[in-house]
C-alpha atoms as a PDB file:
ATOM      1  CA  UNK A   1     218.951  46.198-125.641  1.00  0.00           C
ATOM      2  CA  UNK A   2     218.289  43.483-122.781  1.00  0.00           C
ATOM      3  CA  UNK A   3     215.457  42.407-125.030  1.00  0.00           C
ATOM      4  CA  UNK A   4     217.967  41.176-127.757  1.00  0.00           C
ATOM      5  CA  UNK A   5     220.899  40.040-125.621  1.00  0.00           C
ATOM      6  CA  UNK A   6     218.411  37.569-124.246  1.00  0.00           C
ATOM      7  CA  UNK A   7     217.348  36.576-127.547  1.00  0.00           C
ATOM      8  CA  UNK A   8     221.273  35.964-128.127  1.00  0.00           C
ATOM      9  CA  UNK A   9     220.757  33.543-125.578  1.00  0.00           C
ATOM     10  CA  UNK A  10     223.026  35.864-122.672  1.00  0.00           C
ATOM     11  CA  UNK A  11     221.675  35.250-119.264  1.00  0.00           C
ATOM     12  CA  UNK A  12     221.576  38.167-116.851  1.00  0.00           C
ATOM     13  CA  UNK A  13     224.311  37.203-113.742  1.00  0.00           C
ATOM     14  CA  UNK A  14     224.313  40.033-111.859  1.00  0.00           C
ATOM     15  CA  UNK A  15     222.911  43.500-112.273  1.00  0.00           C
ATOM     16  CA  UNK A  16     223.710  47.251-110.547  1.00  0.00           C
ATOM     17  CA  UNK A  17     221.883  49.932-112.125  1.00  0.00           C
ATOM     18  CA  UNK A  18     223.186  49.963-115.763  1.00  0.00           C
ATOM     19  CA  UNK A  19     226.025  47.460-115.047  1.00  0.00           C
ATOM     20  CA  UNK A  20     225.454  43.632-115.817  1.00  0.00           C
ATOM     21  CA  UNK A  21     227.360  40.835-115.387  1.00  0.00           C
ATOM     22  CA  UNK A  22     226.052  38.158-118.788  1.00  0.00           C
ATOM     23  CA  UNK A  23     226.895  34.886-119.095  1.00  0.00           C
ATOM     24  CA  UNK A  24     226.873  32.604-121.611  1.00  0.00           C
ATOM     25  CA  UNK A  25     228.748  29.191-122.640  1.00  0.00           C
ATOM     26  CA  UNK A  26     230.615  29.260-119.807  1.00  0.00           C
ATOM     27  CA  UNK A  27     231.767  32.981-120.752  1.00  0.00           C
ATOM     28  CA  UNK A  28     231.273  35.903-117.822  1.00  0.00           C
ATOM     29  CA  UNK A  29     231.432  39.548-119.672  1.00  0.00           C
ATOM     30  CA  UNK A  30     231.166  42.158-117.481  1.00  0.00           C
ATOM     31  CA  UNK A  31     228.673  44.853-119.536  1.00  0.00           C
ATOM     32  CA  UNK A  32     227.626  48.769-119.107  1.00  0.00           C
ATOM     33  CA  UNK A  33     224.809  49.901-121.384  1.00  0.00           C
ATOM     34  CA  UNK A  34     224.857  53.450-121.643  1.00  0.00           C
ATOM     35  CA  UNK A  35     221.811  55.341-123.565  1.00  0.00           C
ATOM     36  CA  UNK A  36     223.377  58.601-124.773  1.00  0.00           C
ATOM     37  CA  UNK A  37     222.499  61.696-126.718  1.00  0.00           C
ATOM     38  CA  UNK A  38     226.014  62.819-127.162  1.00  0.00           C
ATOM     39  CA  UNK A  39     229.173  61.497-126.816  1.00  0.00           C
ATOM     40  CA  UNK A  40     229.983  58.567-124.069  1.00  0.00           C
ATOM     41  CA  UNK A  41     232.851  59.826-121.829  1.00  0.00           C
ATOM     42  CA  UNK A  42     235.699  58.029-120.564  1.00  0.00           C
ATOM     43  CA  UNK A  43     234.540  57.232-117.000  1.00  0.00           C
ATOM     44  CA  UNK A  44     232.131  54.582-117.728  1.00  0.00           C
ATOM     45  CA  UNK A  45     234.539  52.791-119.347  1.00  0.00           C
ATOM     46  CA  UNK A  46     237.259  52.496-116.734  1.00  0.00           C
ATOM     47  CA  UNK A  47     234.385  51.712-114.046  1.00  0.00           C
ATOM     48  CA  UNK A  48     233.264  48.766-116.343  1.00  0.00           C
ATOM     49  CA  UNK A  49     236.483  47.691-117.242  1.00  0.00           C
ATOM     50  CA  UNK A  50     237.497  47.502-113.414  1.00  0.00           C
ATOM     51  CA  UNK A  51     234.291  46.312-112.191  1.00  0.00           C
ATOM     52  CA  UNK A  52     234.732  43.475-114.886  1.00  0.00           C
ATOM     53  CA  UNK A  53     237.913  42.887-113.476  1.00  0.00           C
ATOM     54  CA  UNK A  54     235.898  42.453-109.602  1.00  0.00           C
ATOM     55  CA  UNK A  55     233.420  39.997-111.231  1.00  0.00           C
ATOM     56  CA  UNK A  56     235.614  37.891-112.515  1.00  0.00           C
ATOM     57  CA  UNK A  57     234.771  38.593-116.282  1.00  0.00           C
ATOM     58  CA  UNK A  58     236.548  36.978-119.455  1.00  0.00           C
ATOM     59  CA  UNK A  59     236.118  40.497-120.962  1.00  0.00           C
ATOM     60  CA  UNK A  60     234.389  43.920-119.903  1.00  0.00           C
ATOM     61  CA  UNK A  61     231.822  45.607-122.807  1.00  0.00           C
ATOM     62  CA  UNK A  62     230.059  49.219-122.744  1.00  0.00           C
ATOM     63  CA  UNK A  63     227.278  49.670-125.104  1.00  0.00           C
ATOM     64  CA  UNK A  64     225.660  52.570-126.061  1.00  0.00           C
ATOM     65  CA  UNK A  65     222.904  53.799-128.596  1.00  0.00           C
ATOM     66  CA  UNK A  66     225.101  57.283-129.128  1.00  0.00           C
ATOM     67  CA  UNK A  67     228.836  57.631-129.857  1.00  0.00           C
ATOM     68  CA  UNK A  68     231.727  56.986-128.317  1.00  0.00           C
ATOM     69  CA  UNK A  69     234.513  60.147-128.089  1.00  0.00           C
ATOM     70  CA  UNK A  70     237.956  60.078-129.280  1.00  0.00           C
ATOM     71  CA  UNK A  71     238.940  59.904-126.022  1.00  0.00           C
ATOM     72  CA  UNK A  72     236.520  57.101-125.061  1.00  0.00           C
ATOM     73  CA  UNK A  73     237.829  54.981-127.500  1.00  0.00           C
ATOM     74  CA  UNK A  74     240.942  55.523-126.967  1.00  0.00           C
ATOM     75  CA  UNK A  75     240.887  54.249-123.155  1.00  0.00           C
ATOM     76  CA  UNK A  76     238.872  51.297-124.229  1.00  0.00           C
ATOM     77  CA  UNK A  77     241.756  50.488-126.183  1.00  0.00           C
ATOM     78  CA  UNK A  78     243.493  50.675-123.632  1.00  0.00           C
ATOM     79  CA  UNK A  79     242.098  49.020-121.117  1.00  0.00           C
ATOM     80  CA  UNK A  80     240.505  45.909-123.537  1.00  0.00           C
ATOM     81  CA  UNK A  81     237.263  47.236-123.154  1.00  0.00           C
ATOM     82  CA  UNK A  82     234.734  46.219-126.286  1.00  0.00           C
ATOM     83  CA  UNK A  83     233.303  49.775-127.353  1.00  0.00           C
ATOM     84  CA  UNK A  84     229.934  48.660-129.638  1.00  0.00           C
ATOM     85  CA  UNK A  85     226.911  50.596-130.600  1.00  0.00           C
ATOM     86  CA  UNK A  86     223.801  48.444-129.612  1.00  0.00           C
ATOM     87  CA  UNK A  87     223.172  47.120-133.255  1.00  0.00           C
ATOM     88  CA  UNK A  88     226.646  45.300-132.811  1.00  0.00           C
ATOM     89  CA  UNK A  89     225.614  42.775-130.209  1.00  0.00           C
ATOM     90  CA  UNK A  90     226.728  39.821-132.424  1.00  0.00           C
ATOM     91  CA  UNK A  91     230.379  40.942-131.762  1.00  0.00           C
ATOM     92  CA  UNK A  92     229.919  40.114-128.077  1.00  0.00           C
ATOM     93  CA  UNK A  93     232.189  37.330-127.090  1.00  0.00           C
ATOM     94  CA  UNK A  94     232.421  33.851-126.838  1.00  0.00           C
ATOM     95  CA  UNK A  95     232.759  34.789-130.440  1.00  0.00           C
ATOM     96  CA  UNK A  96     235.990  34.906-132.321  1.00  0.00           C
ATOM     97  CA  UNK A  97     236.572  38.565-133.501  1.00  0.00           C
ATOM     98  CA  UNK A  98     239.762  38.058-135.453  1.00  0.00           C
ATOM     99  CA  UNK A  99     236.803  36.481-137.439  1.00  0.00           C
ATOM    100  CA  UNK A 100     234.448  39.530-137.624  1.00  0.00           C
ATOM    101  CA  UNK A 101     234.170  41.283-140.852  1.00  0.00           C
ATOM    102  CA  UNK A 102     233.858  44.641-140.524  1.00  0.00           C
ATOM    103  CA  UNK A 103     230.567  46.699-141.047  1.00  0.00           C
ATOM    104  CA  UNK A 104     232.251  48.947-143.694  1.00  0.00           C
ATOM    105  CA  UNK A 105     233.187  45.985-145.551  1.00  0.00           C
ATOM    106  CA  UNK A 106     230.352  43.224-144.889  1.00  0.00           C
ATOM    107  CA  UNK A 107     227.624  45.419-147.607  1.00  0.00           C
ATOM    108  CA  UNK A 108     229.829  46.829-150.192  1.00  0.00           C
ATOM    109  CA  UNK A 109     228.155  44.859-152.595  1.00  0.00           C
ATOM    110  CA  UNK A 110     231.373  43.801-155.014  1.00  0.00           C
ATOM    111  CA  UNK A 111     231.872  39.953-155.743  1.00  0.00           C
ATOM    112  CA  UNK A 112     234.994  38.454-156.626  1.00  0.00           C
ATOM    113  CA  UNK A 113     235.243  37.067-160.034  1.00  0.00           C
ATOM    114  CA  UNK A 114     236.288  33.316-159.570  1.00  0.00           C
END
């Protein structure tokens, strides 16, 4: 996953264990990757999002190769937290996400008819 934010051109701030601050375009996000089997909990997610808040990050992330829980999702709702899979590194910010198109939607292969 470091691998590929790099090639996104995110440079690596600050790091503590599987907490990293990134930085890019004058943008601080405060990120937690989490490699899970199961389910993510809820308690990385309020430990980034307040550790975020310490670094003085535009926004606070947790990744994950796994899933998040109900639960997870909804306190990272809550507390603005991005919840992404690591395929959906491209929805990191400085980028707009009122302007992100949906997975479900991006592939469905239908065209309009002009």
């Amino acid at each position: 996953m470091l691998r590929r934010l790099k090639a996104a051109a995110w440079r690596l701030e600050y790091q503590y264990r599987n907490s990293f601050v990134l930085l890019r375009a004058r943008t601080r996000v405060g990120v937690c990757l989490q490699s899970a089997d199961r389910d993510v909990a809820y308690l990385p997610i309020s430990g980034d999002a307040a550790a975020a808040e310490r670094a003085g990050s535009a926004e606070a992330c947790v990744m994950t190769t796994g899933r998040f829980s109900v639960a997870a999702r909804a306190l990272a709702e809550e507390q603005t937290v991005l919840a992404l899979h690591c395929l959906q590194m491209d929805l990191l910010p400085p980028r707009d996400r009122s302007m992100v198109v949906p997975r479900s939607v991006r592939g469905n292969g239908l065209r309009c008819a002009a």
